[in-house]
N, C-alpha and C. Protein backbone atom coordinates (compact mmCIF):
# COMPACT_ATOMS: atom_id res chain seq x y z
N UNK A 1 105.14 31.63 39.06
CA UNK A 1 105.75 32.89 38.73
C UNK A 1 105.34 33.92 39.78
N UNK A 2 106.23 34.72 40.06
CA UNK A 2 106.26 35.28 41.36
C UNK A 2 105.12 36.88 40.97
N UNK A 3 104.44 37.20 41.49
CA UNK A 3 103.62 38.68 41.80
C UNK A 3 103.76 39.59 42.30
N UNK A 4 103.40 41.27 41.96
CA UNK A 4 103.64 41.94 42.93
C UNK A 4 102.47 42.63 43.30
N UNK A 5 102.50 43.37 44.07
CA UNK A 5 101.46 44.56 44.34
C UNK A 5 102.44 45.62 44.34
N UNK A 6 102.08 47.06 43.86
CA UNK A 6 102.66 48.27 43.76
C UNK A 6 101.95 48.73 44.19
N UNK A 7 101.87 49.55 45.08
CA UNK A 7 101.20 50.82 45.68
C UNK A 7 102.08 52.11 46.04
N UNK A 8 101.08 52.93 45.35
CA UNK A 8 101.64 54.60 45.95
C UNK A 8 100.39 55.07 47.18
N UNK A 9 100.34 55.28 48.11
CA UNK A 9 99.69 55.84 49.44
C UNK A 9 100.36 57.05 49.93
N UNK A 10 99.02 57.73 49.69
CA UNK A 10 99.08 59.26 50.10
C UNK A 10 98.43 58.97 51.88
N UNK A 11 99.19 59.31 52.44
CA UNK A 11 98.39 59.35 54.19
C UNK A 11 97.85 60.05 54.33
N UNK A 12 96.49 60.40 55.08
CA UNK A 12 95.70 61.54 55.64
C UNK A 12 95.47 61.62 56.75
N UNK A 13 95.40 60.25 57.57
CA UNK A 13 95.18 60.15 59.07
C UNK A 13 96.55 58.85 59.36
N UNK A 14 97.16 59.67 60.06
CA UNK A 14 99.00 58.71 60.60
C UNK A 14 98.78 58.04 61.19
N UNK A 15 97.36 58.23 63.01
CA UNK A 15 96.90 57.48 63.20
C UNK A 15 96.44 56.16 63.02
N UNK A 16 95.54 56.31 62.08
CA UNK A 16 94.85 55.18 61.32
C UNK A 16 95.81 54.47 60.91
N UNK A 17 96.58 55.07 60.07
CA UNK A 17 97.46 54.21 59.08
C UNK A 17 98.49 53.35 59.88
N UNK A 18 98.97 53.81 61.11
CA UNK A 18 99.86 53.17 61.98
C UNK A 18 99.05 52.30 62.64
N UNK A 19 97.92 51.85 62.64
CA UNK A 19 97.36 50.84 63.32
C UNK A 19 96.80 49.47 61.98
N UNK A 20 97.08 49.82 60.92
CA UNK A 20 96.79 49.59 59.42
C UNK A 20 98.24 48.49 59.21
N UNK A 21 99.28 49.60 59.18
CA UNK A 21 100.88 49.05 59.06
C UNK A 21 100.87 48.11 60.16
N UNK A 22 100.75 47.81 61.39
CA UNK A 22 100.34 46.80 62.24
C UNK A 22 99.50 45.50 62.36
N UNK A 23 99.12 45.93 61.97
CA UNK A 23 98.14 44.97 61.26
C UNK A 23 98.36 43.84 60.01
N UNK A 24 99.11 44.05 59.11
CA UNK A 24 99.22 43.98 58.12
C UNK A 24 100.16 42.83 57.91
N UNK A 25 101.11 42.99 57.59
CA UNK A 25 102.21 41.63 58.25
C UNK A 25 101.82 40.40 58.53
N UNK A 26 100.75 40.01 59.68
CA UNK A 26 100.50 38.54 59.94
C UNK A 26 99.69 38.19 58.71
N UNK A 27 98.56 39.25 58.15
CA UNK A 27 98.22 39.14 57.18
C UNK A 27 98.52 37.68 55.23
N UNK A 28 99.93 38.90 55.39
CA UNK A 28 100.42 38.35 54.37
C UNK A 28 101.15 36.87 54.42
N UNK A 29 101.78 36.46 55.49
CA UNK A 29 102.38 35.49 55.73
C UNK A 29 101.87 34.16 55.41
N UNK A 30 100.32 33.84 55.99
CA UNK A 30 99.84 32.73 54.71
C UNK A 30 99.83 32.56 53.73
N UNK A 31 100.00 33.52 53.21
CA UNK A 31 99.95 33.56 51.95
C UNK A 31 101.37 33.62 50.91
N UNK A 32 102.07 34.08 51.78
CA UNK A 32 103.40 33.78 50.72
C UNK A 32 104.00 35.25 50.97
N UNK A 33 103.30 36.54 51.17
CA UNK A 33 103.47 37.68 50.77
C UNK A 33 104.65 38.12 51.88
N UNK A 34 105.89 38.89 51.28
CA UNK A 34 106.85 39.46 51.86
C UNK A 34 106.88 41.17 50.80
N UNK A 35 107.20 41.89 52.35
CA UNK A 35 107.66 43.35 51.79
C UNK A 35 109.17 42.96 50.81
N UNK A 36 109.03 43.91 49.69
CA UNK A 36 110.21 44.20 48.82
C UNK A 36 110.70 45.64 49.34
N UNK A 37 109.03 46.65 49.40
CA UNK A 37 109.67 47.80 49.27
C UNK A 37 108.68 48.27 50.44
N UNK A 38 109.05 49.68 51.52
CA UNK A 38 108.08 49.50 52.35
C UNK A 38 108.47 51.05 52.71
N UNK A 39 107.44 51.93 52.08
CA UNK A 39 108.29 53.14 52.37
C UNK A 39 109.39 53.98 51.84
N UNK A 40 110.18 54.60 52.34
CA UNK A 40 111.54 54.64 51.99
C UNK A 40 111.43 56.18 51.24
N UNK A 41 112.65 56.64 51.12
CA UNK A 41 112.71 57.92 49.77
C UNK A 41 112.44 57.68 48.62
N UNK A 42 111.21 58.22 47.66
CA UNK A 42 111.22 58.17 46.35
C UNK A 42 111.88 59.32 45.48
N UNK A 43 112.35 58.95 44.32
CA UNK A 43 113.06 59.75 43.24
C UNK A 43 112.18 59.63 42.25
N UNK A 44 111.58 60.81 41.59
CA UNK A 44 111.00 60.60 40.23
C UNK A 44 112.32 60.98 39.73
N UNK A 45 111.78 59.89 38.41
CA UNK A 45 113.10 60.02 37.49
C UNK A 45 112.27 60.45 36.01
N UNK A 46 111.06 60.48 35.88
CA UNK A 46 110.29 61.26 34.42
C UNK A 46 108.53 60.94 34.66
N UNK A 47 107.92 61.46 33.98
CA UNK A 47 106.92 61.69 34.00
C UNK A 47 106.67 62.53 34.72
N UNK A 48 106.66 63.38 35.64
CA UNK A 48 105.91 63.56 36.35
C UNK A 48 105.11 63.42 37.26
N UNK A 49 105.59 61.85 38.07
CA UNK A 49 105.35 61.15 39.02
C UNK A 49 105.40 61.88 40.39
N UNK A 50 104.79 62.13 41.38
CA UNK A 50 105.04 62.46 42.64
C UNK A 50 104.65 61.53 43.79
N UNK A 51 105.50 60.29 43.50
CA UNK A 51 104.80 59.28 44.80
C UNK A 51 105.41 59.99 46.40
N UNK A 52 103.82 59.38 47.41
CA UNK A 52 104.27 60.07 48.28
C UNK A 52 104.52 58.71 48.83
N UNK A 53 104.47 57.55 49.21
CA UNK A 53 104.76 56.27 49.70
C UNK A 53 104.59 54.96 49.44
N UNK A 54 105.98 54.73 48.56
CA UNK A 54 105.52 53.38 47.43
C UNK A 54 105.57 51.92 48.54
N UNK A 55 104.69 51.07 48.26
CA UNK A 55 105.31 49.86 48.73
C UNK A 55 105.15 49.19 48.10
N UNK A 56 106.15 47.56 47.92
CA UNK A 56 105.95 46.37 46.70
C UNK A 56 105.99 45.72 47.69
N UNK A 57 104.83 44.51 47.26
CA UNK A 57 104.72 43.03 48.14
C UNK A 57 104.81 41.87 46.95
N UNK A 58 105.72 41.82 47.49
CA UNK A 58 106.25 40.04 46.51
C UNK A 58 105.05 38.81 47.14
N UNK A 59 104.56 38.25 46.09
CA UNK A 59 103.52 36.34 46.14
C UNK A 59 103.99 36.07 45.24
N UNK A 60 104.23 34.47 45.43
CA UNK A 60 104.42 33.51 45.25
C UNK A 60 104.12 33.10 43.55
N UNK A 61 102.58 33.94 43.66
CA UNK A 61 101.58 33.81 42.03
C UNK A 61 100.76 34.83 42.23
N UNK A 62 100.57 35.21 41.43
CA UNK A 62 99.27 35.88 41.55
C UNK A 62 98.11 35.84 42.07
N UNK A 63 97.69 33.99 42.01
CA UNK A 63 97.01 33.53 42.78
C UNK A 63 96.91 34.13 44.08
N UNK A 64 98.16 33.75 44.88
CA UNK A 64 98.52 33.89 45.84
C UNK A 64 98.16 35.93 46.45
N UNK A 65 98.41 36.53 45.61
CA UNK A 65 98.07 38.23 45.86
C UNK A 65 96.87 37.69 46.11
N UNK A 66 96.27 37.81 44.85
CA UNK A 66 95.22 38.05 44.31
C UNK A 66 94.15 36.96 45.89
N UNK A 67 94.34 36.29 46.18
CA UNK A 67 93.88 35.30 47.44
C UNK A 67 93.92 36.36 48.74
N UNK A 68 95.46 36.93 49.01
CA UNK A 68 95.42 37.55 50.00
C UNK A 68 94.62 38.81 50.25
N UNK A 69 94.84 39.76 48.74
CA UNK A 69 93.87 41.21 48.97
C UNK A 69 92.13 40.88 49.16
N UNK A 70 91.85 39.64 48.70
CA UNK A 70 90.35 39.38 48.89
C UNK A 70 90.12 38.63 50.09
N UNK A 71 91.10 38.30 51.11
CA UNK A 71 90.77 37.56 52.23
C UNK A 71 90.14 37.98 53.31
N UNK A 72 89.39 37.50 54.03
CA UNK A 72 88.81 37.51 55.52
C UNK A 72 89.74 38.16 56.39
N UNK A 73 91.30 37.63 56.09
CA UNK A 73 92.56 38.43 57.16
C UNK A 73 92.85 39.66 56.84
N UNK A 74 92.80 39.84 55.53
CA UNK A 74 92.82 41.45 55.30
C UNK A 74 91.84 42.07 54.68
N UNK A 75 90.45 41.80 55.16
CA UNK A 75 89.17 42.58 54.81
C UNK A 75 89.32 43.62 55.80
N UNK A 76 89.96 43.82 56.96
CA UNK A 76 89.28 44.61 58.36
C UNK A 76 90.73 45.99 58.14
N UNK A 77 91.77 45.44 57.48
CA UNK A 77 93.37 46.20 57.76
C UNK A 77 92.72 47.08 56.58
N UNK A 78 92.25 46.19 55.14
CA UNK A 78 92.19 46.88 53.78
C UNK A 78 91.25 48.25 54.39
N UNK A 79 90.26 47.75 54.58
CA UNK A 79 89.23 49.03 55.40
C UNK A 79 89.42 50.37 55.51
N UNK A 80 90.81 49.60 57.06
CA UNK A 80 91.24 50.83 57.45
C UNK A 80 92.20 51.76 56.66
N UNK A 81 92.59 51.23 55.93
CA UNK A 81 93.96 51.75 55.12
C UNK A 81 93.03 52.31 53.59
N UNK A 82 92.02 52.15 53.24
CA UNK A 82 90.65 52.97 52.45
C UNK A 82 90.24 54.17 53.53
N UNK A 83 90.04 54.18 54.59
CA UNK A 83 89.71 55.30 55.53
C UNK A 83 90.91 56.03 55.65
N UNK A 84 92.05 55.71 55.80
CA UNK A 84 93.20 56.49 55.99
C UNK A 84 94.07 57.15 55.24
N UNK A 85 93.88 56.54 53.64
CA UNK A 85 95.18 57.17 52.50
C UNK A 85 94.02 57.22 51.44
N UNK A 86 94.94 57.59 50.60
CA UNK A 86 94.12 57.78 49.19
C UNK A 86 95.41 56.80 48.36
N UNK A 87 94.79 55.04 48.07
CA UNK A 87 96.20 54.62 47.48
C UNK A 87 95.82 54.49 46.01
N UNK A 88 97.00 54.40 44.94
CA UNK A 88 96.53 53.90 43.70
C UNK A 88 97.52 52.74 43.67
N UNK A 89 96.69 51.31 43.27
CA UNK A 89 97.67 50.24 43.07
C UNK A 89 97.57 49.04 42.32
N UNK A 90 98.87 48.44 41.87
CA UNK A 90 98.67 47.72 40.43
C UNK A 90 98.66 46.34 41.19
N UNK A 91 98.49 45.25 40.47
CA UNK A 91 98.88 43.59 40.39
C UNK A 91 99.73 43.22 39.45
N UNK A 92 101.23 43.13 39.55
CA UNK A 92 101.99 42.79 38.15
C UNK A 92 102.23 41.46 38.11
N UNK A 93 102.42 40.75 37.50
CA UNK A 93 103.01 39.27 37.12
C UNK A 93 104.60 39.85 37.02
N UNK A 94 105.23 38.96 37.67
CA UNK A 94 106.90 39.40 37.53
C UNK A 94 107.20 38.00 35.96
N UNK A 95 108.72 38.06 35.91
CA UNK A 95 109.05 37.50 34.72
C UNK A 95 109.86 36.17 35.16
C-alpha cells in the first residue's frame, strides 16, 4: 500500500534550501520515492491554513518512507533542510 509524506516548509535561507532541493531526488529513488506535489500555488480552502510550500512524496509502503527519511542518503540533505525552513510534516498510509 502506497505512502505519503506531506510537508508544509516555511523557507528562511533560499540559499540553503536550493542546495537541499538538489540534493534530494537521488535520494529518494532507491527507495521507491517520487514527487506528487513539489511546490506550486496553495489555496486554503478552511481552517485557517496558511501553507507556505506543500510537497507530497509518494513510497511504495511506508516501509519504504519510513526507510528513506531515516537513511544514511538523506541524513546530510534532512540537516540541511532543518537549518533552512521551519517544516511541519505527516507520514500517511494511502488507501
Amino acid at each position: 500500500m502506497a505512502a505519503y509524506l506531506i510537508a508544509d516548509i516555511e523557507v528562511q535561507d533560499a540559499a540553503a534550501f536550493e542546495e537541499y532541493r538538489e540534493q534530494v531526488p537521488a535520494t529518494l529513488e532507491p527507495f521507491g520515492g517520487t514527487y506528487i506535489v513539489r511546490g506550486g500555488a496553495a489555496t486554503a480552502l478552511e481552517g485557517g491554513w496558511e501553507p507556505k510550500r506543500i510537497v507530497v512524496l509518494e513510497f511504495p509502503s511506508m516501509d519504504a518512507l519510513q526507510s528513506w527519511y531515516h537513511s544514511d542518503a538523506y541524513k546530510g540533505p534532512k540537516a540541511a533542510r532543518i537549518r533552512a525552513t521551519m517544516t511541519r510534516a505527516v507520514a500517511v498510509k494511502g488507501v
